[in-house]
Protein backbone atom coordinates (compact mmCIF):
# COMPACT_ATOMS: atom_id res chain seq x y z
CA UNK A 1 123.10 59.91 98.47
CA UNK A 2 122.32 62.41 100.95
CA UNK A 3 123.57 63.15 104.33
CA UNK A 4 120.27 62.42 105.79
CA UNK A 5 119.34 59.21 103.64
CA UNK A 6 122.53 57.75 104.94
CA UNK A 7 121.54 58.68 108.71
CA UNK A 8 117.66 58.74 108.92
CA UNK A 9 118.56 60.50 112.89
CA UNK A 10 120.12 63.33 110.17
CA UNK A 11 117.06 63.05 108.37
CA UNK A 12 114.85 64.08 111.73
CA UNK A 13 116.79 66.62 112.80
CA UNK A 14 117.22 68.34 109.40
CA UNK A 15 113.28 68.75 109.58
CA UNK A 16 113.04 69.72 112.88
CA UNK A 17 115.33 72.34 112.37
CA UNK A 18 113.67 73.36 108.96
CA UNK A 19 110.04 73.13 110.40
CA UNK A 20 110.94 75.35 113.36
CA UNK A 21 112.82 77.76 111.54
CA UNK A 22 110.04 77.90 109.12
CA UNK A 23 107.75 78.63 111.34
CA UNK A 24 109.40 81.41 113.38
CA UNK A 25 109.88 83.05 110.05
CA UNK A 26 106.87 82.94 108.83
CA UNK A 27 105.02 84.22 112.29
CA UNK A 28 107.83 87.22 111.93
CA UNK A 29 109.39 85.93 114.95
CA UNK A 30 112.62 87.08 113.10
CA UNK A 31 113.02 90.31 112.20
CA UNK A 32 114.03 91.57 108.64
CA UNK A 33 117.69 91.66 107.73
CA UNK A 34 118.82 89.62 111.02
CA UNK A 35 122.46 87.95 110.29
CA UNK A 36 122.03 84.10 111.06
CA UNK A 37 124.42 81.69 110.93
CA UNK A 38 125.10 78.02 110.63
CA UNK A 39 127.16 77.67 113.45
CA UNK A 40 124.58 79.86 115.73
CA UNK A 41 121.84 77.48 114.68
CA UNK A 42 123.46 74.44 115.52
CA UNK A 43 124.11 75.61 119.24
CA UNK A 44 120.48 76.77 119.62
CA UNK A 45 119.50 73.01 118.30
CA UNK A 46 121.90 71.54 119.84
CA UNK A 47 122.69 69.66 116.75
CA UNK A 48 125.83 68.99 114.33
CA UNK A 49 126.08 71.48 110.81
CA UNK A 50 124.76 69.05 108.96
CA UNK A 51 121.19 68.90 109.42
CA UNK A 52 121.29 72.58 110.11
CA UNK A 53 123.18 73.11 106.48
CA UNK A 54 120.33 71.12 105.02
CA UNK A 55 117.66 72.75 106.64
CA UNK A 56 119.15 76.42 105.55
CA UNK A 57 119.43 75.16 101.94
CA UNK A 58 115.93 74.35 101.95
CA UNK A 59 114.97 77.27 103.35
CA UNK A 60 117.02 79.62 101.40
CA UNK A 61 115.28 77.82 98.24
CA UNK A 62 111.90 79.03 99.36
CA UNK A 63 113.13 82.67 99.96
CA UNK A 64 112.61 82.39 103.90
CA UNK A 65 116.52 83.29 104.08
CA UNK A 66 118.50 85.00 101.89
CA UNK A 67 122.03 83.91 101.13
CA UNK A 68 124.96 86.29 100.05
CA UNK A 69 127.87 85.65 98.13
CA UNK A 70 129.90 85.70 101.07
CA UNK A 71 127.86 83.16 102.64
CA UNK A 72 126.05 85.34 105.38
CA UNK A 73 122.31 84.21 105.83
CA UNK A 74 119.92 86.69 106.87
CA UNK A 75 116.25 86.91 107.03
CA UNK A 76 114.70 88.61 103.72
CA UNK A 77 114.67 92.50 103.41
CA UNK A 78 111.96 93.15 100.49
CA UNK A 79 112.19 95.86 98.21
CA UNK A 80 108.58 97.62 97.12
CA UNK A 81 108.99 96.25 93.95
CA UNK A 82 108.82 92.75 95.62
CA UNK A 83 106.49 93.52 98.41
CA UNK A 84 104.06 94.75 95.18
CA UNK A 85 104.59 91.47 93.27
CA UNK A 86 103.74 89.12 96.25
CA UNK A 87 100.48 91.17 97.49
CA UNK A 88 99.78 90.34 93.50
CA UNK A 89 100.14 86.87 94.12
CA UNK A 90 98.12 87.16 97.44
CA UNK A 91 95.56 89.01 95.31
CA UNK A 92 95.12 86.21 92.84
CA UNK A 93 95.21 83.11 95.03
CA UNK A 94 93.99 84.02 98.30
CA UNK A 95 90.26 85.11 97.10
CA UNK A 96 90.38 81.34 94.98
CA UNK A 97 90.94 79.29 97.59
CA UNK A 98 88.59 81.31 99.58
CA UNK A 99 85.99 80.44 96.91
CA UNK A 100 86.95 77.12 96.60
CA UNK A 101 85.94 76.35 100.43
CA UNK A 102 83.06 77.69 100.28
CA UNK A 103 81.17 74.68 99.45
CA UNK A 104 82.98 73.01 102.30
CA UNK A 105 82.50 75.98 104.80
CA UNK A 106 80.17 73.91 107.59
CA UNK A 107 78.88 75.47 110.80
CA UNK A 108 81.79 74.28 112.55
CA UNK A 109 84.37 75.71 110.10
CA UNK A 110 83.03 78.96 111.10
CA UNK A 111 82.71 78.81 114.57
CA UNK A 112 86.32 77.81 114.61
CA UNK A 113 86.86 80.94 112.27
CA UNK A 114 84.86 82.64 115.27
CA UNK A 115 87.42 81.69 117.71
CA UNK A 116 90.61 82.04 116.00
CA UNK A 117 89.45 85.65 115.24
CA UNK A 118 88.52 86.29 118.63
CA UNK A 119 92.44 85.44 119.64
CA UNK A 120 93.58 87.73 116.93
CA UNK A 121 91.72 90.31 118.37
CA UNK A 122 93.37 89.58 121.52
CA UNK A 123 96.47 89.77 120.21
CA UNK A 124 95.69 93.23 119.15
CA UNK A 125 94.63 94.12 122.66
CA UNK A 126 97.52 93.34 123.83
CA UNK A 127 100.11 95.13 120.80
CA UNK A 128 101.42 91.41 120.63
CA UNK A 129 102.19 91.88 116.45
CA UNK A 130 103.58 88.19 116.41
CA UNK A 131 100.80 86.56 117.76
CA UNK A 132 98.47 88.81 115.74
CA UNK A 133 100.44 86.92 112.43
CA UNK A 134 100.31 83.79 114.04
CA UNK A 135 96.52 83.76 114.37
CA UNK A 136 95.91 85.74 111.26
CA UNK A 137 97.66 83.15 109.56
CA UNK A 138 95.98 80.29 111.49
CA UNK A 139 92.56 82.06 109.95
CA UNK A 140 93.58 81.85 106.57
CA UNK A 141 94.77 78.30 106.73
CA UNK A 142 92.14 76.75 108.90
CA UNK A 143 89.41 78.43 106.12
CA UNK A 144 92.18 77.19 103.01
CA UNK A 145 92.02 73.79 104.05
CA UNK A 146 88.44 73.24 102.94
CA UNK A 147 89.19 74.26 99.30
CA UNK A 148 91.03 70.72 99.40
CA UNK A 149 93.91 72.53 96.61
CA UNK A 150 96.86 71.65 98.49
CA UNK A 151 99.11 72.84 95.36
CA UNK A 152 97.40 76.25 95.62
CA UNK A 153 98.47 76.50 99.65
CA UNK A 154 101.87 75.94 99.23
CA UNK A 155 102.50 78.59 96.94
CA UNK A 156 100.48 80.73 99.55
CA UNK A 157 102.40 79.74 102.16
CA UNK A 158 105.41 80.31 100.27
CA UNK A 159 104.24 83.86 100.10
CA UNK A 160 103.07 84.02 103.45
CA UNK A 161 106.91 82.84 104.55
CA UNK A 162 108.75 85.46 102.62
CA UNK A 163 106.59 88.17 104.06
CA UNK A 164 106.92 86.97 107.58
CA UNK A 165 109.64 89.52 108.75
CA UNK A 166 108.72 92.34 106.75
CA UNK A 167 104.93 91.97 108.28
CA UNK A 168 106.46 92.03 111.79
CA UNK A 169 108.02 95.01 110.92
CA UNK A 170 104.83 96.77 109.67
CA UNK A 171 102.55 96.08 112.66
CA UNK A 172 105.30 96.74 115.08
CA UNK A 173 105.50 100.16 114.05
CA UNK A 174 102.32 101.04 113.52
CA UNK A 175 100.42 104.17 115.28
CA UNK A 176 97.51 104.22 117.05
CA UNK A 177 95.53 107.60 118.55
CA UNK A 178 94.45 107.30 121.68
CA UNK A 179 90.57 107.55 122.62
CA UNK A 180 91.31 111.05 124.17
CA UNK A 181 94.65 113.32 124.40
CA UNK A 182 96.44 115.12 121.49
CA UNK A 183 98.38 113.85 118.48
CA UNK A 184 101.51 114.07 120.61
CA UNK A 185 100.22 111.08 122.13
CA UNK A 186 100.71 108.75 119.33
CA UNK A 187 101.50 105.68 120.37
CA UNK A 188 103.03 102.03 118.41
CA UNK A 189 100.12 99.78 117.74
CA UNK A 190 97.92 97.41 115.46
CA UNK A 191 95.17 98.08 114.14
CA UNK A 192 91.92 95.80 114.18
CA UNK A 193 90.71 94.98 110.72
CA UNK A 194 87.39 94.49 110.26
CA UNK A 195 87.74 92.58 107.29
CA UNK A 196 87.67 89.02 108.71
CA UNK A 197 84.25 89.40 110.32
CA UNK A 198 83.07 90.18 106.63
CA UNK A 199 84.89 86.56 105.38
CA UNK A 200 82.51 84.84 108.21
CA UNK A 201 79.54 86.68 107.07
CA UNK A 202 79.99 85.60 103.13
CA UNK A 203 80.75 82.08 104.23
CA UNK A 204 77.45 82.10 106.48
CA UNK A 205 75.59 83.85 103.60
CA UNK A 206 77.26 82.11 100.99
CA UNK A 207 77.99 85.01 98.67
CA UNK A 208 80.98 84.01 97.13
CA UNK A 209 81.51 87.34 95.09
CA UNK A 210 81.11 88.98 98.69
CA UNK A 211 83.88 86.32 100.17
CA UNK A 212 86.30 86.96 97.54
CA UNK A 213 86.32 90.97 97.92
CA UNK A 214 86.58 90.65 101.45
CA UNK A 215 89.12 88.27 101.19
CA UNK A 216 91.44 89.99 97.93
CA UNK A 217 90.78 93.49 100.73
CA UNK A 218 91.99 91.41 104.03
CA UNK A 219 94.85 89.98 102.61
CA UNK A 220 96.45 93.16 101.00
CA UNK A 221 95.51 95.95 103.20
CA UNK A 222 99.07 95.69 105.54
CA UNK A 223 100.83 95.18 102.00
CA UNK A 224 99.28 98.24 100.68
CA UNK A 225 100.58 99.78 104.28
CA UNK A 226 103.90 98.87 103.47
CA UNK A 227 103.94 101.09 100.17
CA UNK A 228 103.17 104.12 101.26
């Protein structure tokens, strides 16, 4: 019997912790390679090892975390060899569930797709790359949903976990020209995409050869960034 069968309290707190974690990886609120520990996020819960140990395992199943043979955690580093096989997988399953909604995609599904692209725009505005992720990420889902494949979306978001950190890293160092001024003025910054305004207009038009092609080039054009 587990730790957190015999102590339901465990229980709670081992999915806090996992469900928070989770999500900070995910957004890329952790950056690629960072050294965790147990011990550090216990004090940060404010919560005994165990939960936190079971939370980790969990995590370090789903390739969030990495774990060494020494037993140092640390958010994932991917190779290109990796990065290449999980834009594959984006490739392949991203573009299906797109299709799958479509028969599902009401006028308010896409005025809410509307508004959450409007934020990630905003969130370009303001070179804020973890809130760009966050809302990217909150476009895909909210538009997922309606395919009503939850098997399919957990492998995505099993994808979309792993790449977390490495994404950060990408649209944090990004380069932007200015409107005016020489090359010398390069700056960091993300660039907007313009491929989620093309997702709305297949689901209002309901093209689905259109919505798959914008979706397969949405979801692989910062992966594709990554390899060069």
């Amino acid at each position: 019997m587990s730790a957190s069968a015999r102590n339901p309290d465990s229980g709670a707190q081992h999915e806090r912790v996992y469900r928070s974690l989770r999500r900070q990886i995910m957004h890329g609120e952790i950056p690629p390679g960072t050294a965790l520990t147990l011990r550090g996020i216990a004090a940060q819960f404010a919560l005994s090892m165990t939960p936190v140990r079971e939370a980790a395992r969990r995590l370090v199943a789903e390739g969030a975390l990495t774990l060494s043979s020494s037993g140092r955690l640390a958010s994932p580093e991917l190779s290109d060899d990796r990065i290449e096989e999980l834009s594959a997988l984006r490739a392949l399953l991203e573009p299906e569930l797109a299709a799958r909604a479509l028969p599902r995609a009401y006028p308010a599904l896409i005025d809410r797709l509307y508004a959450i692209n409007a934020t990630a725009e905003q969130m370009i505005l303001r070179q804020d790359a973890t809130g760009y992720i966050r809302s990217n990420l909150e476009f895909h889902r909210t538009l997922y949903l309606r395919a009503q494949a939850p098997a399919m979306l957990a492998m995505v978001e099993t994808v979309w976990l792993q790449l977390g950190p490495t994404m950060r890293a990408l649209y944090s160092s990004l380069t932007t020209f200015p409107k005016s001024g020489p090359q010398s003025s390069l700056r960091p910054g993300l660039r907007r995409p313009g491929h989620h305004r093309a997702i709305i207009a297949a689901l209002k038009s309901a093209d689905e050869a259109q919505l798959r092609t914008a979706t397969k080039s949405d979801v692989t054009q910062g992966l594709r960034m990554l390899m060069v």
